[in-house]
Every structure is written in structure tokens, then in C-alpha cells.
PDB file of N, CA and C in Angstrom:
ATOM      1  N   UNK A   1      -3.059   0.151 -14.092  1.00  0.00           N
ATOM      2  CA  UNK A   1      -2.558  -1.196 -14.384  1.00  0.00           C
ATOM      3  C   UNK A   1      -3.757  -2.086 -14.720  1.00  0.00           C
ATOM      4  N   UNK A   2      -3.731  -3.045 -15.809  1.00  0.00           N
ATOM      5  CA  UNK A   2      -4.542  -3.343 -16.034  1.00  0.00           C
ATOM      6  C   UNK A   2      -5.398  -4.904 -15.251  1.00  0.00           C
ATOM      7  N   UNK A   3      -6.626  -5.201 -14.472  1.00  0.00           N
ATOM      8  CA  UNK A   3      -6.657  -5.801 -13.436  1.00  0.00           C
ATOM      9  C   UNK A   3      -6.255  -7.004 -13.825  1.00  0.00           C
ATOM     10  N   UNK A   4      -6.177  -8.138 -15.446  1.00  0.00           N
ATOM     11  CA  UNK A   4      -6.148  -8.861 -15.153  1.00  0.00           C
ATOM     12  C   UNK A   4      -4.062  -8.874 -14.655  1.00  0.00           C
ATOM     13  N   UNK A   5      -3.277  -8.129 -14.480  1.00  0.00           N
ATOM     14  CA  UNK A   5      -2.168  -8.303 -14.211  1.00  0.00           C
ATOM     15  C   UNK A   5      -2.081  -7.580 -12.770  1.00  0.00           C
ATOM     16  N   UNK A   6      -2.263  -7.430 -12.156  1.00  0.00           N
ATOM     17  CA  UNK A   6      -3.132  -7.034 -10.619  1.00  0.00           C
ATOM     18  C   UNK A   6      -3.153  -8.435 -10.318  1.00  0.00           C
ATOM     19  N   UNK A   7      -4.273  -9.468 -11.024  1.00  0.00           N
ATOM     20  CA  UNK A   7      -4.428 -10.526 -10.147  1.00  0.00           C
ATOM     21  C   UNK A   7      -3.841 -11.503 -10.123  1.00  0.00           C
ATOM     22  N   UNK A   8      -2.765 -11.261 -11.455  1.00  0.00           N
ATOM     23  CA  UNK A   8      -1.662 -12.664 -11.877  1.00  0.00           C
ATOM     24  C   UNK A   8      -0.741 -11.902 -10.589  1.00  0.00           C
ATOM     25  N   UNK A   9      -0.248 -11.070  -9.868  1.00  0.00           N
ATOM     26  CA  UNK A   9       0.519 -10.917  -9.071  1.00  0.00           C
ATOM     27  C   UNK A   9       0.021 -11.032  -7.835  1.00  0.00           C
ATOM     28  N   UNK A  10      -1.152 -10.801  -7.226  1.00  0.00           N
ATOM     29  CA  UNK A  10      -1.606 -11.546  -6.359  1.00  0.00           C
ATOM     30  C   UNK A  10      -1.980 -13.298  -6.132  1.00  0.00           C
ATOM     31  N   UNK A  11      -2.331 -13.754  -7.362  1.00  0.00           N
ATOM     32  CA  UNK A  11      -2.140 -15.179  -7.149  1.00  0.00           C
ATOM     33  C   UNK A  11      -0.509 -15.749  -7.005  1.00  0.00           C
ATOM     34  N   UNK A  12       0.355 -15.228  -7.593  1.00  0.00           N
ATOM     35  CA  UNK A  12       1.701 -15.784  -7.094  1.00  0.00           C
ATOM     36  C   UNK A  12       1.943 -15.341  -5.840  1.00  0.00           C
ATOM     37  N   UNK A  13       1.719 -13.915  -5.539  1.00  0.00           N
ATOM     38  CA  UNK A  13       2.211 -13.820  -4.106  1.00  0.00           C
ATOM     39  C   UNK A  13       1.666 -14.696  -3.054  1.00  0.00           C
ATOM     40  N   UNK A  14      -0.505 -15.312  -3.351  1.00  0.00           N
ATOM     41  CA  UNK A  14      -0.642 -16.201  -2.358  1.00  0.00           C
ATOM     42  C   UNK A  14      -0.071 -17.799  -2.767  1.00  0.00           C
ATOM     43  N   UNK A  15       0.164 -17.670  -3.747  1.00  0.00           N
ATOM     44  CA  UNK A  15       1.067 -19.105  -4.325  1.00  0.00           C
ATOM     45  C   UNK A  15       2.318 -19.408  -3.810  1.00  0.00           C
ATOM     46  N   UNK A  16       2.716 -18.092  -3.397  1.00  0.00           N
ATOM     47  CA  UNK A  16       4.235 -18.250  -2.889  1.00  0.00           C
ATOM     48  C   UNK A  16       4.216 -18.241  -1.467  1.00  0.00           C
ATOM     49  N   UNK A  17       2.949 -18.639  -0.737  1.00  0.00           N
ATOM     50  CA  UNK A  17       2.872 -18.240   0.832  1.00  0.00           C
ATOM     51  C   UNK A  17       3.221 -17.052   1.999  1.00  0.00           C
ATOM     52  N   UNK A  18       3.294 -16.139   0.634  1.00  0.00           N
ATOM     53  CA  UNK A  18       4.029 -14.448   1.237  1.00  0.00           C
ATOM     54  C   UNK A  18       2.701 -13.353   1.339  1.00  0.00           C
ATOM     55  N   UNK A  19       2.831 -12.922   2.818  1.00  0.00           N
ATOM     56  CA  UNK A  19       2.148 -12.064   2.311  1.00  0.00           C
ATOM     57  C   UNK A  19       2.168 -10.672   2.147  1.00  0.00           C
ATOM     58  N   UNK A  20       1.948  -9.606   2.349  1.00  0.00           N
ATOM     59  CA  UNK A  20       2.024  -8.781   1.061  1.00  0.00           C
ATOM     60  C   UNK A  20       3.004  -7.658   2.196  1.00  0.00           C
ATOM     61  N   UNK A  21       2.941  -7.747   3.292  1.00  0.00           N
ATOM     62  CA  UNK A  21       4.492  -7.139   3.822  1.00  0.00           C
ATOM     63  C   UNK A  21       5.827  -8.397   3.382  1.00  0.00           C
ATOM     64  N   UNK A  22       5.766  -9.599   3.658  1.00  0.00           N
ATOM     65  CA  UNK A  22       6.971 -10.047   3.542  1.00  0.00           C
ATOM     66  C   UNK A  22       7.038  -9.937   1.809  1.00  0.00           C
ATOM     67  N   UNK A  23       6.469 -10.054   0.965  1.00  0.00           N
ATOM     68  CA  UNK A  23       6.887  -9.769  -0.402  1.00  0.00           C
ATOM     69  C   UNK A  23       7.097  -8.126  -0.404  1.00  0.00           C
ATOM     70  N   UNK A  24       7.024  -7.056   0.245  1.00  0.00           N
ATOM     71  CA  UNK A  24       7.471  -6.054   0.019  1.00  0.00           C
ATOM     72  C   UNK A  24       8.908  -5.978   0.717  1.00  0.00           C
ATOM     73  N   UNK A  25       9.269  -6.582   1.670  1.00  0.00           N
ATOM     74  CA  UNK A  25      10.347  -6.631   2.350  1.00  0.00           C
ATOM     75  C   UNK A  25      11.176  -7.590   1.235  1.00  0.00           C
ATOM     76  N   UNK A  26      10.893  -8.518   0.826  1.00  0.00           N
ATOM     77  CA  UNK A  26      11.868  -9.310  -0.067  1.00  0.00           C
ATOM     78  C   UNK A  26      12.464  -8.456  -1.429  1.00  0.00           C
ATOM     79  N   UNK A  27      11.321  -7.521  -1.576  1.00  0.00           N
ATOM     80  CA  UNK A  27      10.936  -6.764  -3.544  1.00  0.00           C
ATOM     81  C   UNK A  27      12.027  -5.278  -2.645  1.00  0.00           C
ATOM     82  N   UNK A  28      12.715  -4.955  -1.428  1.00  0.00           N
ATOM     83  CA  UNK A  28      12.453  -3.564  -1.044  1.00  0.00           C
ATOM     84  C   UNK A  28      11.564  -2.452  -1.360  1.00  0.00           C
ATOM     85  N   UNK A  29      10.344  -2.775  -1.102  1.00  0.00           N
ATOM     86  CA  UNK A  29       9.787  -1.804  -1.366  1.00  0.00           C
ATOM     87  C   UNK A  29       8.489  -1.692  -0.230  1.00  0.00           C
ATOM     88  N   UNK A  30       8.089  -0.744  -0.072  1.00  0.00           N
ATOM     89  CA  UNK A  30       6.658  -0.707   0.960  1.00  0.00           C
ATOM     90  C   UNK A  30       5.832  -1.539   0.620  1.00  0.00           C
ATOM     91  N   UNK A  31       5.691  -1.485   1.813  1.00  0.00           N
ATOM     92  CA  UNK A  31       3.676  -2.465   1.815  1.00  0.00           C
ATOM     93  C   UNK A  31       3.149  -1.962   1.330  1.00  0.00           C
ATOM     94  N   UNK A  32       2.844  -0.840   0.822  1.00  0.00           N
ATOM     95  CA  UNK A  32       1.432  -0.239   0.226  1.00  0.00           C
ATOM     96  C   UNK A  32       2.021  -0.398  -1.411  1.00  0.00           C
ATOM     97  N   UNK A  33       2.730  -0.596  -1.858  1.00  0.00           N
ATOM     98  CA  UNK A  33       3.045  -0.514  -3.022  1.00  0.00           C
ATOM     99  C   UNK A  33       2.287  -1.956  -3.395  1.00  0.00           C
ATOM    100  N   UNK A  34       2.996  -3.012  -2.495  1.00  0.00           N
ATOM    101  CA  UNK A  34       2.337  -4.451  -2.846  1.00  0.00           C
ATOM    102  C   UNK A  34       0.704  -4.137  -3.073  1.00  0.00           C
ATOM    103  N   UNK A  35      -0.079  -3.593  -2.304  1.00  0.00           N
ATOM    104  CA  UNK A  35      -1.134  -3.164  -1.794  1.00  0.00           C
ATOM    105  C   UNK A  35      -1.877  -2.547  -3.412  1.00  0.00           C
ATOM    106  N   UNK A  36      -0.945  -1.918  -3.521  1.00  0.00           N
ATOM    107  CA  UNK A  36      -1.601  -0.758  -4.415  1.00  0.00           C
ATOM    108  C   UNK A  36      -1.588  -2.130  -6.265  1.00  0.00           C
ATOM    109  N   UNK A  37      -0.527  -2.544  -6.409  1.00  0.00           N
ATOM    110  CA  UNK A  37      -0.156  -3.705  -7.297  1.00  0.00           C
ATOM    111  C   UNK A  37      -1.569  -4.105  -7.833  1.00  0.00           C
ATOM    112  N   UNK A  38      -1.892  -4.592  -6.341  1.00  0.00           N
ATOM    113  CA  UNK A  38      -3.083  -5.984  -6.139  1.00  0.00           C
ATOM    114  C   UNK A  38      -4.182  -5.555  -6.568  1.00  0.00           C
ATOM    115  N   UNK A  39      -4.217  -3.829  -5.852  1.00  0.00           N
ATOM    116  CA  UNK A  39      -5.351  -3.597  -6.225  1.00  0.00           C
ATOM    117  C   UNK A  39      -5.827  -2.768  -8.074  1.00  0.00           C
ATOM    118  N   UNK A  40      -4.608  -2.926  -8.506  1.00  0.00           N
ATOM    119  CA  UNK A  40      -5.059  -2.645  -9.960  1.00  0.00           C
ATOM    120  C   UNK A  40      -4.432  -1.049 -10.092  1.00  0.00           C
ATOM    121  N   UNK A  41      -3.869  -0.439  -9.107  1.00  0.00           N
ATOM    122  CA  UNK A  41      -3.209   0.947  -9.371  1.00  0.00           C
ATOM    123  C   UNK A  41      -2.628   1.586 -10.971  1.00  0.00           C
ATOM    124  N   UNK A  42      -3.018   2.135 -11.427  1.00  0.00           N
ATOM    125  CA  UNK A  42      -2.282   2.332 -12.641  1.00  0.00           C
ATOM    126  C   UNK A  42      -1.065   3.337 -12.719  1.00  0.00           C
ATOM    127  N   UNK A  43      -0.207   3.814 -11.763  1.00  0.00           N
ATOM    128  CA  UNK A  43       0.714   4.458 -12.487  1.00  0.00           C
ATOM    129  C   UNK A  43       1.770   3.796 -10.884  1.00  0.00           C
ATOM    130  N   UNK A  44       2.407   3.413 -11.237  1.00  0.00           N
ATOM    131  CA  UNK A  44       3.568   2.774 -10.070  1.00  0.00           C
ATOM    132  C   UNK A  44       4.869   2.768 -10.879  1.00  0.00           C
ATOM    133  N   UNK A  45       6.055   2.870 -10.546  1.00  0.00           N
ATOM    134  CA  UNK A  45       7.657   3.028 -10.960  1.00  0.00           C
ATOM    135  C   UNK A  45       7.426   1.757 -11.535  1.00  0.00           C
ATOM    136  N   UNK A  46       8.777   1.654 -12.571  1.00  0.00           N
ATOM    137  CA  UNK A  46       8.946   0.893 -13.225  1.00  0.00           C
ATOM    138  C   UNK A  46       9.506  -0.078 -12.453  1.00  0.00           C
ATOM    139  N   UNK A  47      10.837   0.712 -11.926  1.00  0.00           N
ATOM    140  CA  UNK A  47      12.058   0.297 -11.057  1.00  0.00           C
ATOM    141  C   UNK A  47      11.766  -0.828  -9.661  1.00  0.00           C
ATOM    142  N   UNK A  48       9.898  -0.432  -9.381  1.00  0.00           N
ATOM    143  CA  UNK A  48       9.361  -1.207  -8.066  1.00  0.00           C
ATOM    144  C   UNK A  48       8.558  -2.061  -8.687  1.00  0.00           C
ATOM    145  N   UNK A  49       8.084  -2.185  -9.542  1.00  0.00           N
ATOM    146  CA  UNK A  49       7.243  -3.250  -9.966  1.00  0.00           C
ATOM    147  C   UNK A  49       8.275  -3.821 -10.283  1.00  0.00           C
ATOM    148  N   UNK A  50       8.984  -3.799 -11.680  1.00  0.00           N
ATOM    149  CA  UNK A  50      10.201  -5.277 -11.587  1.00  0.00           C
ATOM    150  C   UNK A  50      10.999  -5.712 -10.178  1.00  0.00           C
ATOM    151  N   UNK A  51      11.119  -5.226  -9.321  1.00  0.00           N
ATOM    152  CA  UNK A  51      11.209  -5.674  -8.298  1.00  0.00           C
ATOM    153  C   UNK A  51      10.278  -6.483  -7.722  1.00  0.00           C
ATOM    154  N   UNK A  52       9.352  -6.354  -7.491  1.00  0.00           N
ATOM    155  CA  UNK A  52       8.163  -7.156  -7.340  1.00  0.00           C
ATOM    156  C   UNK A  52       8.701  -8.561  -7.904  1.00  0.00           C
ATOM    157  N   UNK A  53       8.128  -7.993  -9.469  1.00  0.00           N
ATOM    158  CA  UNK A  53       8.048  -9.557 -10.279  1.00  0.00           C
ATOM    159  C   UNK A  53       9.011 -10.223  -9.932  1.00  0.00           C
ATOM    160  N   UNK A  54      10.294 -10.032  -9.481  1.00  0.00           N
ATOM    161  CA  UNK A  54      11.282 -10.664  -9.963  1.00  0.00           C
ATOM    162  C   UNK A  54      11.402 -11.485  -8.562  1.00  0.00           C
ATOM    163  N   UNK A  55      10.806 -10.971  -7.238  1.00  0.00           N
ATOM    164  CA  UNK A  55      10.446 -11.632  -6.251  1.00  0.00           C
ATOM    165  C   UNK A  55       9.690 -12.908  -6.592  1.00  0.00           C
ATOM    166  N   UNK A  56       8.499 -12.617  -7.186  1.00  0.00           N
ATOM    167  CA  UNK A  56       7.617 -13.960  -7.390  1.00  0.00           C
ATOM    168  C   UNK A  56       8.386 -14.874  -8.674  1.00  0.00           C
ATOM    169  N   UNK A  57       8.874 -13.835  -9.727  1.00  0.00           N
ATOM    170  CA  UNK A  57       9.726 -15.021 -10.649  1.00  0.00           C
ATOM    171  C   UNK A  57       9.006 -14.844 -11.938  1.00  0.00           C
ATOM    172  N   UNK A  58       8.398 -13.919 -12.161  1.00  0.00           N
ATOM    173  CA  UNK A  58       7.248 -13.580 -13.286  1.00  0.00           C
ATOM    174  C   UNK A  58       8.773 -12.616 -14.083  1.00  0.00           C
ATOM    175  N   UNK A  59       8.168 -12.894 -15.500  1.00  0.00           N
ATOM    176  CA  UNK A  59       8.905 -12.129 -16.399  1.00  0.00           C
ATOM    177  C   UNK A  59       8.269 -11.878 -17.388  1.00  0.00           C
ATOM    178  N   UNK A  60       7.964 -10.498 -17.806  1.00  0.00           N
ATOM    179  CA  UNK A  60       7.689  -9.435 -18.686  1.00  0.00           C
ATOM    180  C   UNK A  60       7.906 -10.212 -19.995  1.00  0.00           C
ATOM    181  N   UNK A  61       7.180 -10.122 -21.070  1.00  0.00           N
ATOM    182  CA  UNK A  61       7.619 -10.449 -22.368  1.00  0.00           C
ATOM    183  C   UNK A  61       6.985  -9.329 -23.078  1.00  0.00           C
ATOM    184  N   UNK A  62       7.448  -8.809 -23.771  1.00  0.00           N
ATOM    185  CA  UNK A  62       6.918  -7.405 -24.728  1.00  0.00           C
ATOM    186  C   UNK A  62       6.648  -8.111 -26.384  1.00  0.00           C
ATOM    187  N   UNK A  63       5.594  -7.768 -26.520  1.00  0.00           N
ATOM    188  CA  UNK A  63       5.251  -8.451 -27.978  1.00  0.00           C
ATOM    189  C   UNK A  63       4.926  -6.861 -28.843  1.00  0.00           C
ATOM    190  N   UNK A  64       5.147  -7.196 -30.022  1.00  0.00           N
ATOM    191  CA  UNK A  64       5.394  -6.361 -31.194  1.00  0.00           C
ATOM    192  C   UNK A  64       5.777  -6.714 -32.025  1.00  0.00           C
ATOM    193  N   UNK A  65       4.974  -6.134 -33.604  1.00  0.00           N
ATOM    194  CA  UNK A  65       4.844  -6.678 -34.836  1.00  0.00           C
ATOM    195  C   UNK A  65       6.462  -6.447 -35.185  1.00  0.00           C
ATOM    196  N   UNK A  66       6.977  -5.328 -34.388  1.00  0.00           N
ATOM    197  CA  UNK A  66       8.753  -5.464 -34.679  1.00  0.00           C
ATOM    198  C   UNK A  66       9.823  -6.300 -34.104  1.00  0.00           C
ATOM    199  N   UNK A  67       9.207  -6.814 -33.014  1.00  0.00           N
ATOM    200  CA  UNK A  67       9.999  -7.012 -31.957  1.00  0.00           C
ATOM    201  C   UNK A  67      11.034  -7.985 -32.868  1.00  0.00           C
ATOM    202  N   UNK A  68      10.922  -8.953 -33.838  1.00  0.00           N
ATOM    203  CA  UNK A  68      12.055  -9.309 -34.447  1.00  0.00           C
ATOM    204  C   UNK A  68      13.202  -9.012 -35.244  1.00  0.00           C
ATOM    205  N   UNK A  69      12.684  -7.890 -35.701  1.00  0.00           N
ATOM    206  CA  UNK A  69      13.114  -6.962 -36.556  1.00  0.00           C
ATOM    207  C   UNK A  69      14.401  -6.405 -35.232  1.00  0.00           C
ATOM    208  N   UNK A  70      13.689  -5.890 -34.188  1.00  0.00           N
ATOM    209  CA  UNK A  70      14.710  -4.952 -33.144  1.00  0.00           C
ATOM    210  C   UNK A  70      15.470  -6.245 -32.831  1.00  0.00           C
ATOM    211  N   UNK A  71      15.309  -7.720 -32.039  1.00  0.00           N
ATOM    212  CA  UNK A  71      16.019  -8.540 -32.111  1.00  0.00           C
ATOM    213  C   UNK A  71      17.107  -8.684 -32.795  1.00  0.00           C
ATOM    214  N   UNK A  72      17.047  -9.241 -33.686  1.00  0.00           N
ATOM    215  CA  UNK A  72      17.884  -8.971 -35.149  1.00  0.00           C
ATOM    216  C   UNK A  72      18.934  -7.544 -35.054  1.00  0.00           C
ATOM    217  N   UNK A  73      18.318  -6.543 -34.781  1.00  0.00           N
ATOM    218  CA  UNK A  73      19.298  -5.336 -34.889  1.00  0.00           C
ATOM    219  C   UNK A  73      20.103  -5.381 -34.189  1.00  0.00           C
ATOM    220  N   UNK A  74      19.703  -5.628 -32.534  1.00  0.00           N
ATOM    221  CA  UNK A  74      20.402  -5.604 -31.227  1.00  0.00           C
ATOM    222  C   UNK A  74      21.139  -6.550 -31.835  1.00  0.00           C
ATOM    223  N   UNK A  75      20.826  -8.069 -31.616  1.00  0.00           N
ATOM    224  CA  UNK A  75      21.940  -8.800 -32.312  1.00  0.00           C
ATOM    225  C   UNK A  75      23.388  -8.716 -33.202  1.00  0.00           C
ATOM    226  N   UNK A  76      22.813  -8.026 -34.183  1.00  0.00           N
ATOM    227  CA  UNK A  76      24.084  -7.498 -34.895  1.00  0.00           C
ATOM    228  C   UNK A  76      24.739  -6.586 -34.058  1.00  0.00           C
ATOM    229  N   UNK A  77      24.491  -5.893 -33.633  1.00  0.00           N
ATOM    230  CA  UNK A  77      25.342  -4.329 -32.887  1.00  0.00           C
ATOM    231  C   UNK A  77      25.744  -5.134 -31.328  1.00  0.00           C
ATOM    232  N   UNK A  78      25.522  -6.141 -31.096  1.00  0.00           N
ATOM    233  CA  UNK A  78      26.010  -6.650 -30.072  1.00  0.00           C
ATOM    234  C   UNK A  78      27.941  -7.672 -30.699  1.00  0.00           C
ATOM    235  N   UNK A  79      27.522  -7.686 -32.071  1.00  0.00           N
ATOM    236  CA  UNK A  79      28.538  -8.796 -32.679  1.00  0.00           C
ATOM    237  C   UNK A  79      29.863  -7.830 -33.212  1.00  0.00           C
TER     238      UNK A  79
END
């Protein structure tokens, strides 16, 4: 994982006055996972990190020279 997103999740978690058991208890997931987050781990579930984020309130944005293009598609096939 790359550190500077390691430390954007440790500054919200001390932003949010949690520390890194009660944000694993809120995210369900172990303490060491929070642990492992902070410290820059690179291969962790998908399924537990958005859990995480979604504790502190952080949201993912995926950028790509397509991403409007797929917008647009989904869009239609949603109509």
C-alpha cells in the first residue's frame, strides 16, 4: 500500500479520536489489520479496507483516461 495512503488513514483515525482497536471494532475487523493499514502493508482484502474507510468516511475515487467513457456506458445500460 502505498505510504502516502497509510498516513491519510491514520490521520483520520487520530482526527476521529479512535484508536486503532476501537476503529477496528467499529470497521469489524482486527486490530492488527488497522495496525498493518497504518503501517503501509501492501496486500490487505479489499472487503476490510473499505470497511475501514467507510468508518472514517474517506471515499475511493478511481481516475482513468476512460473513466468517462465507462460512465457513459454504465449509464446507458442502467436506462
Amino acid at each position: 500500500m502505498h505510504r502516502n495512503f497509510a498516513e491519510i488513514i491514520l490521520f483520520h483515525r487520530k482526527r476521529s479520536g479512535l484508536s486503532q482497536q476501537a476503529l477496528a471494532e467499529l470497521a469489524g475487523v482486527g486490530k492488527n489489520l488497522v495496525y498493518e493499514l497504518e503501517g503501509g502493508k501492501q496486500s490487505v482484502r479489499m472487503e476490510n479496507l473499505l470497511k475501514v474507510l467507510a468508518v472514517l468516511n474517506i471515499e475511493l475515487d478511481f481516475k482513468s483516461p476512460l473513466r468517462e467513457a465507462f460512465l457513459a456506458e454504465q449509464g446507458d445500460a442502467e436506462r
